[in-house]
C-alpha atoms as a PDB file:
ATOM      1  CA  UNK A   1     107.452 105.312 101.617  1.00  0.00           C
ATOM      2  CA  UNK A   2     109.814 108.085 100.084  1.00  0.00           C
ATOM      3  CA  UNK A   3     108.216 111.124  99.660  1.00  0.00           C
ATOM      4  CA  UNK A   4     109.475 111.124  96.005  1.00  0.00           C
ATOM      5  CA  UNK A   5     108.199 107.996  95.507  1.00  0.00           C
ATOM      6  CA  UNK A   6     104.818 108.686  96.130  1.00  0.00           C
ATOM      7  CA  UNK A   7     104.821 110.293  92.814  1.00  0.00           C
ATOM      8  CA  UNK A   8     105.099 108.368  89.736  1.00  0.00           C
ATOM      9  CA  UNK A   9     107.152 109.198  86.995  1.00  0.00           C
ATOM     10  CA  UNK A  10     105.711 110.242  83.322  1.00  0.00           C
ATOM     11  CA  UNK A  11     107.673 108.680  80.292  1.00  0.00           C
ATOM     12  CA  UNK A  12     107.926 110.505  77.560  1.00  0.00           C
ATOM     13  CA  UNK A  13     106.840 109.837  74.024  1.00  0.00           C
ATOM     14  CA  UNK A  14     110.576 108.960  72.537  1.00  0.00           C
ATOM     15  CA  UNK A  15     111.195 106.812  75.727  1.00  0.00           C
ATOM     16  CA  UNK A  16     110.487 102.887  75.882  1.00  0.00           C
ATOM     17  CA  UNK A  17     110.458 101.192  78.958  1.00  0.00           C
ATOM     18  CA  UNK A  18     110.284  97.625  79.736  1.00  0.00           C
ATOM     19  CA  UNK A  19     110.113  96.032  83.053  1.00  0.00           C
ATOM     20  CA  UNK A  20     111.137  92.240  83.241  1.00  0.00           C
ATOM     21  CA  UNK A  21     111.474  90.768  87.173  1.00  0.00           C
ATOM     22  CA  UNK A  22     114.022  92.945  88.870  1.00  0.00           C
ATOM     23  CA  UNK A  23     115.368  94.271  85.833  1.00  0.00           C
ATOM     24  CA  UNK A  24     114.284  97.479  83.630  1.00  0.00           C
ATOM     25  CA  UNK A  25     115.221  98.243  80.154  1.00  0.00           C
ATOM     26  CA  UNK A  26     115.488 101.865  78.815  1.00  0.00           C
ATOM     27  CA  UNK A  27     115.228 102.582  75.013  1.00  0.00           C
ATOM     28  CA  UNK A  28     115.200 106.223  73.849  1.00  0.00           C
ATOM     29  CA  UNK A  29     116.616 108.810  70.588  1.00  0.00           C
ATOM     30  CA  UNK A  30     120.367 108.485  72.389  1.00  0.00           C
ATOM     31  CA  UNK A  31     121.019 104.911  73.478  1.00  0.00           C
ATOM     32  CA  UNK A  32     119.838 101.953  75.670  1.00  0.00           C
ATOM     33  CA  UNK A  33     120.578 101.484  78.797  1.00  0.00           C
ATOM     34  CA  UNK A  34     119.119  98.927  81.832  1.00  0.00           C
ATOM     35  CA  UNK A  35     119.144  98.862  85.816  1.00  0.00           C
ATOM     36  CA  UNK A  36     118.797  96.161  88.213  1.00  0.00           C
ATOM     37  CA  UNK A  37     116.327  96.830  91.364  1.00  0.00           C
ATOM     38  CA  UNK A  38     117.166  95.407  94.868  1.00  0.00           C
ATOM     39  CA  UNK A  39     115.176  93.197  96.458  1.00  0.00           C
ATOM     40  CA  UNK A  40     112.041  94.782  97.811  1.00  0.00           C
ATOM     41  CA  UNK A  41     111.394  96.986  95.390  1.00  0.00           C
ATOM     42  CA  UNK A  42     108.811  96.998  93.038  1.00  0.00           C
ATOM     43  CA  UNK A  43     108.041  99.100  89.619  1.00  0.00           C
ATOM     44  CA  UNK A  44     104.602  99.172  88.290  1.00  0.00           C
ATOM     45  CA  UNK A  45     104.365 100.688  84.469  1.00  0.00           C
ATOM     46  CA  UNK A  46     100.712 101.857  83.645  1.00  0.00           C
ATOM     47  CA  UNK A  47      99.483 104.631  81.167  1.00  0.00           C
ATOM     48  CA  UNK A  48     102.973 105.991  80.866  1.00  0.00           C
ATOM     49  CA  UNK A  49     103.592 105.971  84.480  1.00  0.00           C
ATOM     50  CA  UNK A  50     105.704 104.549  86.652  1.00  0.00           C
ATOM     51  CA  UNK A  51     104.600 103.809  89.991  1.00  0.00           C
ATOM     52  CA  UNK A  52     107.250 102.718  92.599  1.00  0.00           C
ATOM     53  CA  UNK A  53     106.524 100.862  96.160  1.00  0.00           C
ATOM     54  CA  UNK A  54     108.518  98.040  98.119  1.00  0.00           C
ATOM     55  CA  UNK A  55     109.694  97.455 101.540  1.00  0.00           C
ATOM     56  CA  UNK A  56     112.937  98.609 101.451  1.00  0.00           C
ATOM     57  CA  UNK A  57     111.848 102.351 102.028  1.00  0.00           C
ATOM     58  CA  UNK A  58     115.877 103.185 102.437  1.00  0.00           C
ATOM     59  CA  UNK A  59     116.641 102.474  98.663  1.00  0.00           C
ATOM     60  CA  UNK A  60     112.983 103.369  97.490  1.00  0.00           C
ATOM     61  CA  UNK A  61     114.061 107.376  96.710  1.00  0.00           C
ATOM     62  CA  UNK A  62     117.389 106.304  95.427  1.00  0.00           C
ATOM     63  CA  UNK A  63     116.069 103.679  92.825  1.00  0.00           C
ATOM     64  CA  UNK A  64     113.361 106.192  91.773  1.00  0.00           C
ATOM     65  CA  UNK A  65     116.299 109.041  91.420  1.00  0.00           C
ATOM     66  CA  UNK A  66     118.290 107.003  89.303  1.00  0.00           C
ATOM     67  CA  UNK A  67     115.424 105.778  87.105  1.00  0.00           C
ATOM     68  CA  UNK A  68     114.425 109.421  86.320  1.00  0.00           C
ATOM     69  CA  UNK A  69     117.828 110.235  85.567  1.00  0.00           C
ATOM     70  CA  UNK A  70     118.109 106.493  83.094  1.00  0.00           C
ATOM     71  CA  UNK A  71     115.340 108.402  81.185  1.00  0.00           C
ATOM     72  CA  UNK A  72     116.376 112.092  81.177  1.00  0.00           C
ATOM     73  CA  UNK A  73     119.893 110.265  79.987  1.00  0.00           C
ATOM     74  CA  UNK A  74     118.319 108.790  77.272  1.00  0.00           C
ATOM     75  CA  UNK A  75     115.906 110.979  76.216  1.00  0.00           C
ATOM     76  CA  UNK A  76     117.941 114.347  76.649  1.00  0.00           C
ATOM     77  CA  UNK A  77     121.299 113.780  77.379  1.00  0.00           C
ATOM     78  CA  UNK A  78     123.220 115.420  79.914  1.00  0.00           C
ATOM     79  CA  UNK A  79     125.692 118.823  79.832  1.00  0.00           C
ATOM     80  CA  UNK A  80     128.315 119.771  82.108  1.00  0.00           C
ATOM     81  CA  UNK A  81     127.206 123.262  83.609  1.00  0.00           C
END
């Protein structure tokens, strides 16, 4: 398993997440957005959290990097340093 993985992600307050099949919906104070998961991957919401595991262990850091960065998007937005 990715080593970032192992960790699960908190959501904040003005986030909602929903997790249908391979598919998970963002919701937050600056738009929606959704991302598809590859095959072998697996997202588990409880309490807040998200906890990540699969089979694919190549993709598992990358889908867990771009889900963090789904919520930061919609939660804080970005800036351009």
């Amino acid at each position: 398993m990715s080593r970032l993985a192992r960790n699960p992600i908190t959501i904040p307050s003005d986030v909602k997440i929903s997790v249908n099949d391979n598919v998970i919906n963002f919701e937050g104070k600056l738009g929606k957005s959704s991302s598809t998961l590859p095959n072998g991957i697996v997202v588990d919401m409880k309490d807040n959290l998200l906890h990540f595991s699969g089979e694919n262990k190549a993709l598992l850091g990358t889908v867990y990097a771009n889900v963090k960065n789904e919520i930061v998007g919609n939660s804080q937005g970005f800036e351009k340093d």
